[in-house]
N, C-alpha and C. Protein backbone atom coordinates (compact mmCIF):
# COMPACT_ATOMS: atom_id res chain seq x y z
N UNK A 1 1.81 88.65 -32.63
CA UNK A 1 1.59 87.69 -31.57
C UNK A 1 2.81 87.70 -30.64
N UNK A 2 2.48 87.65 -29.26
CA UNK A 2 3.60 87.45 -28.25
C UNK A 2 3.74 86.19 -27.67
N UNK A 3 4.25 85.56 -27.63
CA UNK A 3 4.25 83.95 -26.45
C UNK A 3 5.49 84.28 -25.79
N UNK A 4 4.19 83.82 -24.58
CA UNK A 4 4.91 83.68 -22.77
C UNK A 4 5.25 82.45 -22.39
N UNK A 5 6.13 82.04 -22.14
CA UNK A 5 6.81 80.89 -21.51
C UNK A 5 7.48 80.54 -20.18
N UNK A 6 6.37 79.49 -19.67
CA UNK A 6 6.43 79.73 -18.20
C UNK A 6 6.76 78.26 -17.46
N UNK A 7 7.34 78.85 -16.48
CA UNK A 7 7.64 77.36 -15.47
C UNK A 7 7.95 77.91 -14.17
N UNK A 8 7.59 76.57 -13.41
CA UNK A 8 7.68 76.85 -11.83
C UNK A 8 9.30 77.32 -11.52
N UNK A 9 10.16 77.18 -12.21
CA UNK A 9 11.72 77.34 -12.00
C UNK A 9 12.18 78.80 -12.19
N UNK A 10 11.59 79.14 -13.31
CA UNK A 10 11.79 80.51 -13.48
C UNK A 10 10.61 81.65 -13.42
N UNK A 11 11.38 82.69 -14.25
CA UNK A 11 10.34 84.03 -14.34
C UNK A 11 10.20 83.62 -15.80
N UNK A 12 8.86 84.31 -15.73
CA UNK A 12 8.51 83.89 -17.41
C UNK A 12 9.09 84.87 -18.17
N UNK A 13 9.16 84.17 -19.59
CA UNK A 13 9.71 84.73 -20.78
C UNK A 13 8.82 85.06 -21.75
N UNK A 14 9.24 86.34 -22.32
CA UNK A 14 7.80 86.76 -23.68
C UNK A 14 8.92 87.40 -24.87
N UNK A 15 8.35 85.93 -26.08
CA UNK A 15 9.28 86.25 -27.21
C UNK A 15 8.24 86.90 -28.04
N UNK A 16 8.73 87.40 -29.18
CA UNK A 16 7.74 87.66 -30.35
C UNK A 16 7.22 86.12 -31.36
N UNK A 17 6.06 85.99 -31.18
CA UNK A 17 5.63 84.85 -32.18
C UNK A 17 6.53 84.15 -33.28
N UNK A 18 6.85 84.76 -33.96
CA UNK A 18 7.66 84.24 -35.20
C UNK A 18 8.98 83.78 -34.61
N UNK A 19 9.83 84.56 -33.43
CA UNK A 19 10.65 83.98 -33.08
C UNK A 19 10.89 82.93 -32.09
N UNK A 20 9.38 82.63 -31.35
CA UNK A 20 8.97 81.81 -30.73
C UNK A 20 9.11 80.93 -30.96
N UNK A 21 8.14 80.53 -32.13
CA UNK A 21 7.97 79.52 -33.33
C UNK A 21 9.08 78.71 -33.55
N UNK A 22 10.28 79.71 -34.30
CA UNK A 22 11.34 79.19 -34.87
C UNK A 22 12.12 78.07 -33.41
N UNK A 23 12.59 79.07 -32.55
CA UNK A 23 12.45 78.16 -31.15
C UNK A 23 12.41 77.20 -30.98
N UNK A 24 11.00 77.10 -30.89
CA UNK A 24 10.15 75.95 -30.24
C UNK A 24 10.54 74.75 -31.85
N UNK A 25 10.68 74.94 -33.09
CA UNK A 25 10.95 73.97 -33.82
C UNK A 25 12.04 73.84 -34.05
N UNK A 26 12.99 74.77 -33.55
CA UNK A 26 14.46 74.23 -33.14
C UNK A 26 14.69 73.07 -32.06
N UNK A 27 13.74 73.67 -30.60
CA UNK A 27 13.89 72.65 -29.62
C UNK A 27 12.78 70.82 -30.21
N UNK A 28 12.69 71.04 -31.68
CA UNK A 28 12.50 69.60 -31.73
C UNK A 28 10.42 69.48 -31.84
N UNK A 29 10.30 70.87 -31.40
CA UNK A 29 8.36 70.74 -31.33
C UNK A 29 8.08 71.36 -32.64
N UNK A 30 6.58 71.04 -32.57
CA UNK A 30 5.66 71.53 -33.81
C UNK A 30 5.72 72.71 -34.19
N UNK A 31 5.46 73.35 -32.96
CA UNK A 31 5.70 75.43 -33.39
C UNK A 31 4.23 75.55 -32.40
N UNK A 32 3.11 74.85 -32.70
CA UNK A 32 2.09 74.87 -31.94
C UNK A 32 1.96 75.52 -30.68
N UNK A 33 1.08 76.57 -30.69
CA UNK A 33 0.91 77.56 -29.77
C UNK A 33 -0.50 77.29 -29.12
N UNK A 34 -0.88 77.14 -28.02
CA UNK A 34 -0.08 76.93 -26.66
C UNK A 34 -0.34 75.85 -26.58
N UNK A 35 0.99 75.34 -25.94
CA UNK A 35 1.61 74.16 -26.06
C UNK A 35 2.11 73.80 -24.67
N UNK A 36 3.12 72.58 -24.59
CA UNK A 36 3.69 72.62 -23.51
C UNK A 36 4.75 70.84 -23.34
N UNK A 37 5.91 71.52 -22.48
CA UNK A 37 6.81 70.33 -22.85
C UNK A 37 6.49 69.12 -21.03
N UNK A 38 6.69 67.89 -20.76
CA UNK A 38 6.32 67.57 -19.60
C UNK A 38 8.28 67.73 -19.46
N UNK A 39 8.38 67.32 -17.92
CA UNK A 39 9.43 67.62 -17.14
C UNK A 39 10.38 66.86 -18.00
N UNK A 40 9.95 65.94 -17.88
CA UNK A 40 10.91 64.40 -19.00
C UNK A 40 11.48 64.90 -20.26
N UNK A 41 10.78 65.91 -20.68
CA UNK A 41 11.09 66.29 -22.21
C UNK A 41 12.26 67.45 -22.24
N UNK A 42 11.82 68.28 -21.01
CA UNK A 42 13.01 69.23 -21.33
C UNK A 42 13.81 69.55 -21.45
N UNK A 43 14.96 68.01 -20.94
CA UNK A 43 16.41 68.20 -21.36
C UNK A 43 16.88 68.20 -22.98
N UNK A 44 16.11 66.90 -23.27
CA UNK A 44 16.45 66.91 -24.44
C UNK A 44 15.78 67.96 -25.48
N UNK A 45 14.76 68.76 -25.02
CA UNK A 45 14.10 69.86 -25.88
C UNK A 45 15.64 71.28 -25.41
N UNK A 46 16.15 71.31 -24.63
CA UNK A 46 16.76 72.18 -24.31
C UNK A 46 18.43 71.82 -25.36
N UNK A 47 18.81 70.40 -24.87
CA UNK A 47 19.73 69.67 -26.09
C UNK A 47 19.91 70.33 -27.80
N UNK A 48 18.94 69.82 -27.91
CA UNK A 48 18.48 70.35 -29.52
C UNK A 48 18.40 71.79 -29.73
N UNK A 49 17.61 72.41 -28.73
CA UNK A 49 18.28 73.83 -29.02
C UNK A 49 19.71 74.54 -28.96
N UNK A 50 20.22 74.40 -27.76
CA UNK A 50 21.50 74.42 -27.70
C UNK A 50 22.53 73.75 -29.04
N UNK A 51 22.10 72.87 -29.57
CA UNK A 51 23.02 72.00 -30.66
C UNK A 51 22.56 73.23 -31.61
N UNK A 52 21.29 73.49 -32.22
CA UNK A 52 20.77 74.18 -33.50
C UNK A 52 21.44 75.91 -33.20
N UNK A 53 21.08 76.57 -32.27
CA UNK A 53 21.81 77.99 -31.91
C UNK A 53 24.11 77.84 -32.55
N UNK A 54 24.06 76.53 -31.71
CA UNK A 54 25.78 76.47 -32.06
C UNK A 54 25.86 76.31 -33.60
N UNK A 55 24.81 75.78 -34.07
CA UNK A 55 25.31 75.60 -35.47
C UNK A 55 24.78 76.09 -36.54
N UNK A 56 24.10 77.18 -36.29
CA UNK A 56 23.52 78.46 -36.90
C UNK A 56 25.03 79.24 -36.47
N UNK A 57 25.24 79.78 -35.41
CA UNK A 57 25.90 80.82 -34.80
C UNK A 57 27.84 80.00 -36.04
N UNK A 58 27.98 79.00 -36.31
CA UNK A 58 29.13 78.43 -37.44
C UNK A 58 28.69 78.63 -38.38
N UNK A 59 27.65 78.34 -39.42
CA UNK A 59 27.30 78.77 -40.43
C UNK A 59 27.03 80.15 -40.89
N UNK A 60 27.06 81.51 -39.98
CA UNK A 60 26.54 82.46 -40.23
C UNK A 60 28.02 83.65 -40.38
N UNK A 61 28.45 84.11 -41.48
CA UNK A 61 29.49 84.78 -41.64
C UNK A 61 29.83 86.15 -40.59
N UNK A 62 30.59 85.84 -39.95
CA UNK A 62 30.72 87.57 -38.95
C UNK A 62 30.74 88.89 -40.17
N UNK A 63 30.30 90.15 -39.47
CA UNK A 63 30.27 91.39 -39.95
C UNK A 63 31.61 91.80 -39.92
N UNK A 64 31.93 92.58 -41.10
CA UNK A 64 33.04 93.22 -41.05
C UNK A 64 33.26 94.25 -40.16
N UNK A 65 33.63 94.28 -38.99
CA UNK A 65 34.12 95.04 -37.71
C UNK A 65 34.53 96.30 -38.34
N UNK A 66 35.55 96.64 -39.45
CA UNK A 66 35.80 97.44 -39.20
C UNK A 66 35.13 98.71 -40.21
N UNK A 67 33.88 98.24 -40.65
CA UNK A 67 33.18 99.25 -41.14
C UNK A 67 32.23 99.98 -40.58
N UNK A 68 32.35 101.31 -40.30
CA UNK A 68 31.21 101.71 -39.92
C UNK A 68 30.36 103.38 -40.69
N UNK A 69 29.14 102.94 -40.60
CA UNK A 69 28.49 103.48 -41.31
C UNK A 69 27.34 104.08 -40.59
N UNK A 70 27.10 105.54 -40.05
CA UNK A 70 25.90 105.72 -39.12
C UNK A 70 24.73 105.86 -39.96
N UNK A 71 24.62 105.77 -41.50
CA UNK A 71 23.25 105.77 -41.98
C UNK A 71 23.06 104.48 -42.08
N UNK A 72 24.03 103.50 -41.77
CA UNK A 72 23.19 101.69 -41.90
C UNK A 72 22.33 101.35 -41.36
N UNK A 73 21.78 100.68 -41.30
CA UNK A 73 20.65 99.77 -40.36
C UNK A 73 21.34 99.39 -39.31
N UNK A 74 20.70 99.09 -38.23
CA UNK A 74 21.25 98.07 -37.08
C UNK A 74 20.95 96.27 -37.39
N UNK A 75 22.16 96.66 -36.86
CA UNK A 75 22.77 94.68 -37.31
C UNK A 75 21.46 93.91 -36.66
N UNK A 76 21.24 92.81 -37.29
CA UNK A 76 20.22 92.04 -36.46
C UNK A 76 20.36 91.19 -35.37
N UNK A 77 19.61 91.40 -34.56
CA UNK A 77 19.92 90.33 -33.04
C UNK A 77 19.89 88.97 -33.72
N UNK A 78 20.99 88.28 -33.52
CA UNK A 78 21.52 87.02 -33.50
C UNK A 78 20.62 86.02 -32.53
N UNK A 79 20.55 84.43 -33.27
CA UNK A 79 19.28 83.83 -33.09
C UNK A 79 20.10 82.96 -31.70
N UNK A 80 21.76 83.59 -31.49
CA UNK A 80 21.81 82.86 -29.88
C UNK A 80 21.16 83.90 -28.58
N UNK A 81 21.50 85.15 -29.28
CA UNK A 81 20.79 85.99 -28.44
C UNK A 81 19.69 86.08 -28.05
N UNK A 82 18.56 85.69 -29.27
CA UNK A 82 17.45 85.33 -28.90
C UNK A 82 17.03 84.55 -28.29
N UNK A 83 17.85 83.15 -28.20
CA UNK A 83 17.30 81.91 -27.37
C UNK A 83 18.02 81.91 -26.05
N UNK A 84 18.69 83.11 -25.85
CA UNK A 84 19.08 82.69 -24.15
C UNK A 84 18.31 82.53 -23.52
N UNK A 85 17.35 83.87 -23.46
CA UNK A 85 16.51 83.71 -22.06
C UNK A 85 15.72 82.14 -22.01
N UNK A 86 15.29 81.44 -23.20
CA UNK A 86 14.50 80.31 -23.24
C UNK A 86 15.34 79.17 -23.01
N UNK A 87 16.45 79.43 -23.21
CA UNK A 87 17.84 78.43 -22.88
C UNK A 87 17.69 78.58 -21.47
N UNK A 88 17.77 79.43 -20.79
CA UNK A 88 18.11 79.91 -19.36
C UNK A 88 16.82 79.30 -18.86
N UNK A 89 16.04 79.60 -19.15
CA UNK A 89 14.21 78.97 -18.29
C UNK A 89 14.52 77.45 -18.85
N UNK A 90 15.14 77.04 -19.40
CA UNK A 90 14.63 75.47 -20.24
C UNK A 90 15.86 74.69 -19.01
N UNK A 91 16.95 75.22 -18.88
CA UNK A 91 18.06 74.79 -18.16
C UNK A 91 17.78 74.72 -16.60
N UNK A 92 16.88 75.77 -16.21
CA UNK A 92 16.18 76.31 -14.62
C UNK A 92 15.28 75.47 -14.41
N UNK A 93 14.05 74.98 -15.77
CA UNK A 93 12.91 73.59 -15.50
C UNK A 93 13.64 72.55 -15.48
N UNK A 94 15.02 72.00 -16.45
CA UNK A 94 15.79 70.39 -16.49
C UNK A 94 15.91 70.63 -15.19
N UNK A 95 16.50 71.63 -14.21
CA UNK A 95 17.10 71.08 -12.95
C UNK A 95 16.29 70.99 -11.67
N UNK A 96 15.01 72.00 -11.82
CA UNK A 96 14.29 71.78 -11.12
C UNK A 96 13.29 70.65 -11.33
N UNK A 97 13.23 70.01 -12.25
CA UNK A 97 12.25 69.06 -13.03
C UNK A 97 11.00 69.65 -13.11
N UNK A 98 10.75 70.43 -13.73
CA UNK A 98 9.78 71.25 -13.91
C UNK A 98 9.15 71.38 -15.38
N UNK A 99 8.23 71.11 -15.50
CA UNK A 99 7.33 70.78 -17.32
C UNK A 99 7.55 72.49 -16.90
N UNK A 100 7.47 72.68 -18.54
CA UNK A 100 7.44 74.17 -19.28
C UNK A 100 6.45 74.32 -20.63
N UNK A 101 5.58 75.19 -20.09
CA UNK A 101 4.30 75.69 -20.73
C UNK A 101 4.40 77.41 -21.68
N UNK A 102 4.12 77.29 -22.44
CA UNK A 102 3.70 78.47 -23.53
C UNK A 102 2.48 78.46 -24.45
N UNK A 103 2.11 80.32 -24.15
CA UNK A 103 0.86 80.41 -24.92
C UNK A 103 1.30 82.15 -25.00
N UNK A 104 0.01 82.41 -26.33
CA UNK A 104 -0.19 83.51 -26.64
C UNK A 104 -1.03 84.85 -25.53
């Protein structure tokens, strides 16, 4: 599953489902697909994410830098990396006052 997340402020965003999800119940919602926040809601839906990314990103031990290994796996994208772009559209609807909508 893909969800697109859209508002009059920005360009829309398309996460992968599962990381959508996690997201959207970071920013404080159900997970419920398709959904949608009104203008009023999005600071503080944007709040809560921003608080949960900072305090994942403290709890999560850094990689040892100076190992490297070209048969390893690639490191996994980090869950602040993932929520920028939705940080960035959530920050673009608070200022434009703009409700923000997502669906599959």
């Amino acid at each position: 599953m893909i969800v697109t997340f859209r508002t009059k402020a920005h360009a829309d965003i398309v996460i992968f489902g599962d990381i959508a999800i996690t997201l959207l119940k970071l920013m404080g919602h159900s997970g419920t697909v398709p959904s949608a926040l009104l203008a009023d809601e999005v600071p503080a839906a944007l709040e809560r994410l921003r608080t949960a990314v900072a305090a994942h990103k403290a709890t999560v031990p850094k990689a040892a830098e100076d190992v490297e290994d070209d048969d390893a796996d690639e490191s996994p994208v980090d869950l602040a990396q993932r929520a920028f772009p939705l940080i960035e559209l959530l920050a673009a609807a608070a200022t434009e006052k703009c409700d923000v909508m997502w669906d599959q």
